[in-house]
Protein backbone atom coordinates (compact mmCIF):
# COMPACT_ATOMS: atom_id res chain seq x y z
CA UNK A 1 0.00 0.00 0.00
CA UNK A 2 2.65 2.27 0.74
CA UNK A 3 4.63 1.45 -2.43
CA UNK A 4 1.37 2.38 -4.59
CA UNK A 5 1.11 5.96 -2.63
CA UNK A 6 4.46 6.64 -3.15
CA UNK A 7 4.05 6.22 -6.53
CA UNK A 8 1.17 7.73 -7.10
CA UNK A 9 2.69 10.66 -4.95
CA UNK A 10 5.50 10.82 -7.48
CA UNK A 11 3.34 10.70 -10.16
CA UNK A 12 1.44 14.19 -8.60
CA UNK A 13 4.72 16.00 -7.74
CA UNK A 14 5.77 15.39 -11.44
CA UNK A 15 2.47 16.12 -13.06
CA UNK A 16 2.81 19.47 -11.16
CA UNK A 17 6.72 19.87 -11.93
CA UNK A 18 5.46 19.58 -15.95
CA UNK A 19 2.45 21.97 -15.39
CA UNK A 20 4.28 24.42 -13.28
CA UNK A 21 6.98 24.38 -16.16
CA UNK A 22 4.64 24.86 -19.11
CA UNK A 23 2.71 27.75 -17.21
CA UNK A 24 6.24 29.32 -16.53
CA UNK A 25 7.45 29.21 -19.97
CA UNK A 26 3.73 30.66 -21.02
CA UNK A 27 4.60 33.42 -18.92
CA UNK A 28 8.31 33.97 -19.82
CA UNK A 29 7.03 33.81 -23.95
CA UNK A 30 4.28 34.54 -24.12
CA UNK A 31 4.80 37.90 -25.88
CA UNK A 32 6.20 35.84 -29.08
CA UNK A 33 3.16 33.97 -29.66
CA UNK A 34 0.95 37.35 -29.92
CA UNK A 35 3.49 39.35 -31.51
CA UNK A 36 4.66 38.05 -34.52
CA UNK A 37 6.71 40.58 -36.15
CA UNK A 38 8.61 40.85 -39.77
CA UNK A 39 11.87 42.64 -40.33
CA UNK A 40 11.60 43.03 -43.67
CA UNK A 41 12.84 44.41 -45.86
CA UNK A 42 10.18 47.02 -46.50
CA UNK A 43 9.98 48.78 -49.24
CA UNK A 44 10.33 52.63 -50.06
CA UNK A 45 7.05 54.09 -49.93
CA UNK A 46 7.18 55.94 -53.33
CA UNK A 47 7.52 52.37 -54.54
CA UNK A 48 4.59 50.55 -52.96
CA UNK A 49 2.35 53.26 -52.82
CA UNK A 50 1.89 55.70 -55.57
CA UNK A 51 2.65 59.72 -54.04
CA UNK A 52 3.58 58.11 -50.93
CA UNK A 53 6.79 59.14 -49.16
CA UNK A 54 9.09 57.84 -46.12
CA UNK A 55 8.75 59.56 -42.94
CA UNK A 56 9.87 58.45 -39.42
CA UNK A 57 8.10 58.70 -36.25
CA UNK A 58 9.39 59.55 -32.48
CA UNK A 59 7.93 57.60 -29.27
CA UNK A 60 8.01 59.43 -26.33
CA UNK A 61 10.30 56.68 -25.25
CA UNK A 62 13.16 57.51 -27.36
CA UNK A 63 12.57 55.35 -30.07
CA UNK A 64 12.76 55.80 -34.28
CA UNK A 65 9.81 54.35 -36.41
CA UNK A 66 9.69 54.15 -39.97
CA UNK A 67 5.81 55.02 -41.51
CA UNK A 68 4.39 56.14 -44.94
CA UNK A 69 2.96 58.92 -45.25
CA UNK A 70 0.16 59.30 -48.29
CA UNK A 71 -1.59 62.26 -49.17
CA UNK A 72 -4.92 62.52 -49.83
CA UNK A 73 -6.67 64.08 -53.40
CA UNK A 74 -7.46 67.64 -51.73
CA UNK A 75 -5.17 70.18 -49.16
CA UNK A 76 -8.68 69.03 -46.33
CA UNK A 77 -9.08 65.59 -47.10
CA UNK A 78 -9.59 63.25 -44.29
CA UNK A 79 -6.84 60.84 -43.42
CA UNK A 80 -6.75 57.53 -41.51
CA UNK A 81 -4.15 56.36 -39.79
CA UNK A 82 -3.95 52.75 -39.69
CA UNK A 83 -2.83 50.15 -36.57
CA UNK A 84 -1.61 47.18 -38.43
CA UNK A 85 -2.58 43.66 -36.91
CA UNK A 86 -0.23 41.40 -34.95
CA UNK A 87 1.68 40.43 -37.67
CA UNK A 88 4.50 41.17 -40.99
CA UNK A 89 5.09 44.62 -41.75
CA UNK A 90 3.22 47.75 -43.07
CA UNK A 91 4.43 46.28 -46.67
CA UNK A 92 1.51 43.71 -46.25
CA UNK A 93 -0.87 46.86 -46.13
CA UNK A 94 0.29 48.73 -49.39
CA UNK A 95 -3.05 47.67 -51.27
CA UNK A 96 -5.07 49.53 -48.58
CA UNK A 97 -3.01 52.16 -48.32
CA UNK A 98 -3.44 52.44 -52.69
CA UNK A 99 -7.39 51.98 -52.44
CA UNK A 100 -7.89 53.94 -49.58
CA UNK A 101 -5.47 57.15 -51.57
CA UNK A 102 -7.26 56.08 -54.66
CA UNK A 103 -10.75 57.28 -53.07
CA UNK A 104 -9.28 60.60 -51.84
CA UNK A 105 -8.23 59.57 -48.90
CA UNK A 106 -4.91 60.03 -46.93
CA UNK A 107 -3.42 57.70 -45.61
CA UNK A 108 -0.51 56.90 -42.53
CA UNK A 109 1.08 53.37 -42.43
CA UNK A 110 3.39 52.67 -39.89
CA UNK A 111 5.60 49.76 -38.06
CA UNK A 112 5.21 49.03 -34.19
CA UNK A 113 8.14 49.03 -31.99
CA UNK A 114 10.07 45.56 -33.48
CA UNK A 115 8.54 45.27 -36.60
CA UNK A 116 10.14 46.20 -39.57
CA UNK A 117 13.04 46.77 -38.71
CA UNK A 118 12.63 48.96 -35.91
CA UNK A 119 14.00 48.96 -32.71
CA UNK A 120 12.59 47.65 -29.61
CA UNK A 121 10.18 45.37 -28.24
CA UNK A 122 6.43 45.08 -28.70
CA UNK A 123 4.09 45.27 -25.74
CA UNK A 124 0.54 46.61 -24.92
CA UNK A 125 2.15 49.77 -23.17
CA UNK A 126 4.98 50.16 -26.27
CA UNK A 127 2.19 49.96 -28.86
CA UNK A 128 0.41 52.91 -27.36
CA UNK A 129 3.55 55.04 -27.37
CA UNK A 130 3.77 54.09 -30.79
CA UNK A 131 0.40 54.68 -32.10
CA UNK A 132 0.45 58.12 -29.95
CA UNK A 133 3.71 59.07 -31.71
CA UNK A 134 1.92 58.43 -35.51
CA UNK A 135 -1.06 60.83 -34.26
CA UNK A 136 1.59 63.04 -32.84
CA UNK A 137 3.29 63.25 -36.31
CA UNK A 138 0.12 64.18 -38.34
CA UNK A 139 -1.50 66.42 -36.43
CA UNK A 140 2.25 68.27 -35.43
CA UNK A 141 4.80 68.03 -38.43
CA UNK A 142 1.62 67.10 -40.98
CA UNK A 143 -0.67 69.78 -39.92
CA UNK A 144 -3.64 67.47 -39.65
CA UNK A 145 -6.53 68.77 -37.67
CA UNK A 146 -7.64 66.41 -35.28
CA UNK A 147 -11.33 66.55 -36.94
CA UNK A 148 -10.21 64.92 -40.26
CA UNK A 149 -8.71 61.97 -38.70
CA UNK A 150 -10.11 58.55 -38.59
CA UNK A 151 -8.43 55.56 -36.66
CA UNK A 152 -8.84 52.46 -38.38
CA UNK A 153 -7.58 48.98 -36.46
CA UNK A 154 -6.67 45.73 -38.18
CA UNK A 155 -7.44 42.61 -35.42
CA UNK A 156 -5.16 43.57 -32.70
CA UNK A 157 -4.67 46.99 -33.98
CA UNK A 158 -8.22 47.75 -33.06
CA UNK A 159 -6.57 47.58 -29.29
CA UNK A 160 -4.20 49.67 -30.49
CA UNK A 161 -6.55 52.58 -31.75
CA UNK A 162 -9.37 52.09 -29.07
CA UNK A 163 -7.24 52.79 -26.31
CA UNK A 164 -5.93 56.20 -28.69
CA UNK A 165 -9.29 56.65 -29.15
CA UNK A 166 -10.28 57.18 -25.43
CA UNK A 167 -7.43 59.70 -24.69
CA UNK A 168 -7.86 61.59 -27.98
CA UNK A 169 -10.85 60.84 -29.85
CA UNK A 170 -10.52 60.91 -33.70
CA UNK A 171 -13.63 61.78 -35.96
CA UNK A 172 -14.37 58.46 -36.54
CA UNK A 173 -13.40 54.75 -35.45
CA UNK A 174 -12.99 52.01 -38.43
CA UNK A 175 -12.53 47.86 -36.02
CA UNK A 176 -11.60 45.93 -38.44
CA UNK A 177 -11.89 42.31 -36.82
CA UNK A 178 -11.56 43.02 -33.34
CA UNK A 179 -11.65 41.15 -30.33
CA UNK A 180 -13.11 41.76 -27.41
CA UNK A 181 -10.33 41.48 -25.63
CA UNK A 182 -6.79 39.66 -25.83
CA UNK A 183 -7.95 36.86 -23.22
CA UNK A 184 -10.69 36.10 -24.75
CA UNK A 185 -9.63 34.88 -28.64
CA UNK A 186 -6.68 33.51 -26.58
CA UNK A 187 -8.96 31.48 -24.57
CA UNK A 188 -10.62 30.31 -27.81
CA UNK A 189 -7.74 29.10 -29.32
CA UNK A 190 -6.13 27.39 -26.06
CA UNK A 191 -9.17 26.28 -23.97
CA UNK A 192 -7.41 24.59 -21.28
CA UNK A 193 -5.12 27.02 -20.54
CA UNK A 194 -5.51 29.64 -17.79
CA UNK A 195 -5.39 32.55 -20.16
CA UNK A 196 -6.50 35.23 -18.34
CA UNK A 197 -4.32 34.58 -15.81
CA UNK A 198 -1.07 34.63 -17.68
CA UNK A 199 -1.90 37.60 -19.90
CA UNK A 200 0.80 40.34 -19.15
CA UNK A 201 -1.07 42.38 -22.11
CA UNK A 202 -4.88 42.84 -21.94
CA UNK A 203 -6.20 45.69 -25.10
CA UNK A 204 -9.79 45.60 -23.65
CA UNK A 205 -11.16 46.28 -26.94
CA UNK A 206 -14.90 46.29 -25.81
CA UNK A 207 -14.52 48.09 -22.37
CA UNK A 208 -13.13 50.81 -23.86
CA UNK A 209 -14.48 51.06 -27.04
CA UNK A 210 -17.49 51.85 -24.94
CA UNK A 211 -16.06 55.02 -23.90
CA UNK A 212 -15.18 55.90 -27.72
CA UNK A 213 -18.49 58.86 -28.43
CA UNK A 214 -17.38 59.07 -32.01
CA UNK A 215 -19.03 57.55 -35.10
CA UNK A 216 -17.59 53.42 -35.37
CA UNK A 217 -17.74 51.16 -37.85
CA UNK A 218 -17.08 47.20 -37.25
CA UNK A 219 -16.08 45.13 -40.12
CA UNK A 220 -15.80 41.39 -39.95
CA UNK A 221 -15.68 38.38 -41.67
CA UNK A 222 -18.30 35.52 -40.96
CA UNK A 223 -16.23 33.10 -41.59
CA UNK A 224 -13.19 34.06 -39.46
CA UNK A 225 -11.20 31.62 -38.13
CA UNK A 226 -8.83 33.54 -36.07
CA UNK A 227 -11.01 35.99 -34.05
CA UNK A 228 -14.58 34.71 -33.56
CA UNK A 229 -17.14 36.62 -35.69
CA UNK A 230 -19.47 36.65 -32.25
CA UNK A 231 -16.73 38.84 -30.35
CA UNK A 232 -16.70 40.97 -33.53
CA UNK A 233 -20.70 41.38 -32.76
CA UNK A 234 -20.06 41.87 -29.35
CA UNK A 235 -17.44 44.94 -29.95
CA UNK A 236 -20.29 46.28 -32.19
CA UNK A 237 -22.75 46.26 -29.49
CA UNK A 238 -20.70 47.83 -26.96
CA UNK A 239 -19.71 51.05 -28.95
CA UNK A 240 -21.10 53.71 -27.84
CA UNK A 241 -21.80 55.35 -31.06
CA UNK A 242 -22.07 52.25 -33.33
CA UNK A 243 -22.50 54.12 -36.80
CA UNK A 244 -22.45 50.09 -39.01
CA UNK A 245 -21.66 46.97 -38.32
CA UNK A 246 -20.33 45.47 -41.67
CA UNK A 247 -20.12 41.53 -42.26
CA UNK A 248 -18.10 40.03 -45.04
CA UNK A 249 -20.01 36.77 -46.22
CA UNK A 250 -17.05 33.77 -46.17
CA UNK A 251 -14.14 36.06 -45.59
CA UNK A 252 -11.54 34.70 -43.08
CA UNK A 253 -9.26 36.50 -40.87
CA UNK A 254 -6.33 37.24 -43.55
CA UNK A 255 -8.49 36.61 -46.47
CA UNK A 256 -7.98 39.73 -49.47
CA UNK A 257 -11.44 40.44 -48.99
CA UNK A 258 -10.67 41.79 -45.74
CA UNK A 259 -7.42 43.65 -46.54
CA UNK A 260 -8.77 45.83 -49.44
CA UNK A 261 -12.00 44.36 -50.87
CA UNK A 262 -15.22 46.73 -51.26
CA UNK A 263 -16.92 46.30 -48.83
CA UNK A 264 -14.15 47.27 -46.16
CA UNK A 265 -13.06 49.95 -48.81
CA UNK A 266 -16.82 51.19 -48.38
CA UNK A 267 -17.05 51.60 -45.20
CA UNK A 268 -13.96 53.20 -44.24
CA UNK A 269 -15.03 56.07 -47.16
CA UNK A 270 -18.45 56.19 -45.89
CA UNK A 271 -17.55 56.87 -42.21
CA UNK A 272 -14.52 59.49 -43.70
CA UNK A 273 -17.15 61.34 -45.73
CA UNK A 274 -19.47 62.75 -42.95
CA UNK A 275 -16.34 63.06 -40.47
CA UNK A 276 -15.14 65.45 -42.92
CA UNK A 277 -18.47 67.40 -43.40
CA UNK A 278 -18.95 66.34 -46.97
C-alpha cells in the first residue's frame, strides 16, 4: 500500500513539476506567440504606394519608427491612420493604403516598436507610445486637424486605436476584426489554458471602445477563423456610437477580402465622408 502511494505521490509532484513548467514558460514567452513581427525588408514608400513618401516617427520613449505617409486628393481631405494587426510589416498593407489614396483619402502606415526593422520590443504599453507618436506626427509636423482623422484597427490593432481613441478621440473609429479582448480569442484558441491569468497584455477592446463617443464602424468576416465573428458582434454592441456593423459573407481572418476588398473599402469612405463634413 505504501509502495502504490508513493508512486502515485511521485506521479502528482511530477504532473505538477510539468504543469508548473509549461505555465512558466507561457509566462516567460508569451509575448512571441501574440506578436509576430517581420523585419523586412520594406519597401520605399514611393515604390509601394503611388505619391507616398518615407517619414519616421518619435515615441516618447526615445525610439525611431519608420511610416508612410500618403496624401490625400485635396489640401482638407480626411486621413486615416492605420494600426496594423499582430503580424508582418506595413508592406503587407500597401493595397489599402493604394485603395484607400485612390478614393481621396490620406493615408498613414506605420511599423510598431520591433517590426520592420525597428528597434525595440512590442508590448501593450509600447504599442500605445507608438500609435500616440503616428497621431503626434500628423497632427504636429503634418498639420492634420484632429477633426479629419479617422483611426482604423486591423485585429489587434483595433486595441491599439481604441485605447488612442479614449485619450484623444478621432472623428471616426474604423474595427476591423476586433476582439473583445486579448484573453478572450486567446482562450478560444487554447481552452485549457488559464489565459487570463497569464496575460501580461490585456487591449480591452470592448470596455473601452465603450467610452469611444465618435461615429464606429465594425467590419468582420463571418467566416473568421482567427477571431470569432461573435466577439466581432459583441465589440459592435458595446460602442457607444455604433455608426455600421459590416459583415463580409465567407471572408476569413487574412483573407484579401478583408485587406482591401469593397466592402471594407466602403465603409472606411463612408464613415470618412461625414467626419469630414462632406
Amino acid at each position: 500500500m505504501r509502495r502504490v502511494l508513493r508512486a502515485a505521490l511521485v506521479v502528482v509532484v511530477l504532473s505538477a513539476l510539468v504543469v508548473g513548467s509549461v505555465v512558466g514558460l507561457l509566462w516567460a514567452f508569451q509575448r512571441r506567440l501574440v506578436y509576430l513581427p517581420d523585419d523586412g525588408p520594406v519597401p520605399a514608400a514611393a515604390d509601394a504606394v503611388p505619391g507616398g513618401r518615407d517619414v519616421a516617427l518619435t515615441t516618447a520613449d526615445g525610439l525611431t519608427l519608420g511610416a508612410w505617409s500618403v496624401p490625400g486628393r485635396s489640401a482638407d481631405a480626411p486621413v486615416v491612420l492605420v494600426a496594423n494587426g499582430n503580424g508582418g510589416h506595413r508592406g503587407l498593407r500597401a493595397p489599402l493604403a493604394r485603395a484607400l489614396s485612390e478614393a481621396g483619402l490620406g493615408v498613414l502606415l506605420f511599423d510598431y516598436r520591433g517590426y520592420g526593422g525597428n528597434p525595440g520590443s512590442p508590448s501593450e504599453e509600447g504599442l500605445a507610445l507608438d500609435v500616440r507618436a503616428a497621431r503626434d506626427w500628423l497632427v504636429g509636423e503634418a498639420g492634420v486637424a484632429p477633426e479629419r482623422l479617422v483611426y482604423y484597427g486591423e485585429s489587434l490593432g483595433c486595441g491599439v486605436v481604441t485605447a488612442l481613441a479614449v485619450e484623444h478621440p478621432p472623428a471616426g473609429l474604423v474595427l476591423r476584426s476586433p476582439f473583445t479582448d486579448l484573453a478572450a480569442v486567446g482562450s478560444h484558441h487554447y481552452p485549457v489554458l488559464p489565459v487570463r491569468l497569464l496575460l501580461r497584455d490585456r487591449f480591452p477592446v470592448a470596455e473601452q471602445v465603450a467610452r469611444v463617443r465618435v461615429p464606429t464602424t465594425v467590419v468582420l468576416g463571418d467566416a473568421d477563423t482567427i477571431v470569432p465573428p461573435e466577439q466581432s458582434r459583441r465589440v459592435a454592441a458595446a460602442a457607444a456610437r455604433l455608426h455600421r456593423l459590416v459583415e463580409v459573407p465567407g471572408a476569413d481572418h487574412n483573407d484579401a477580402v478583408l485587406l482591401d476588398g469593397e466592402q471594407l473599402v466602403d465603409a472606411v469612405v463612408e464613415l470618412a465622408g461625414p467626419a469630414a463634413g462632406e
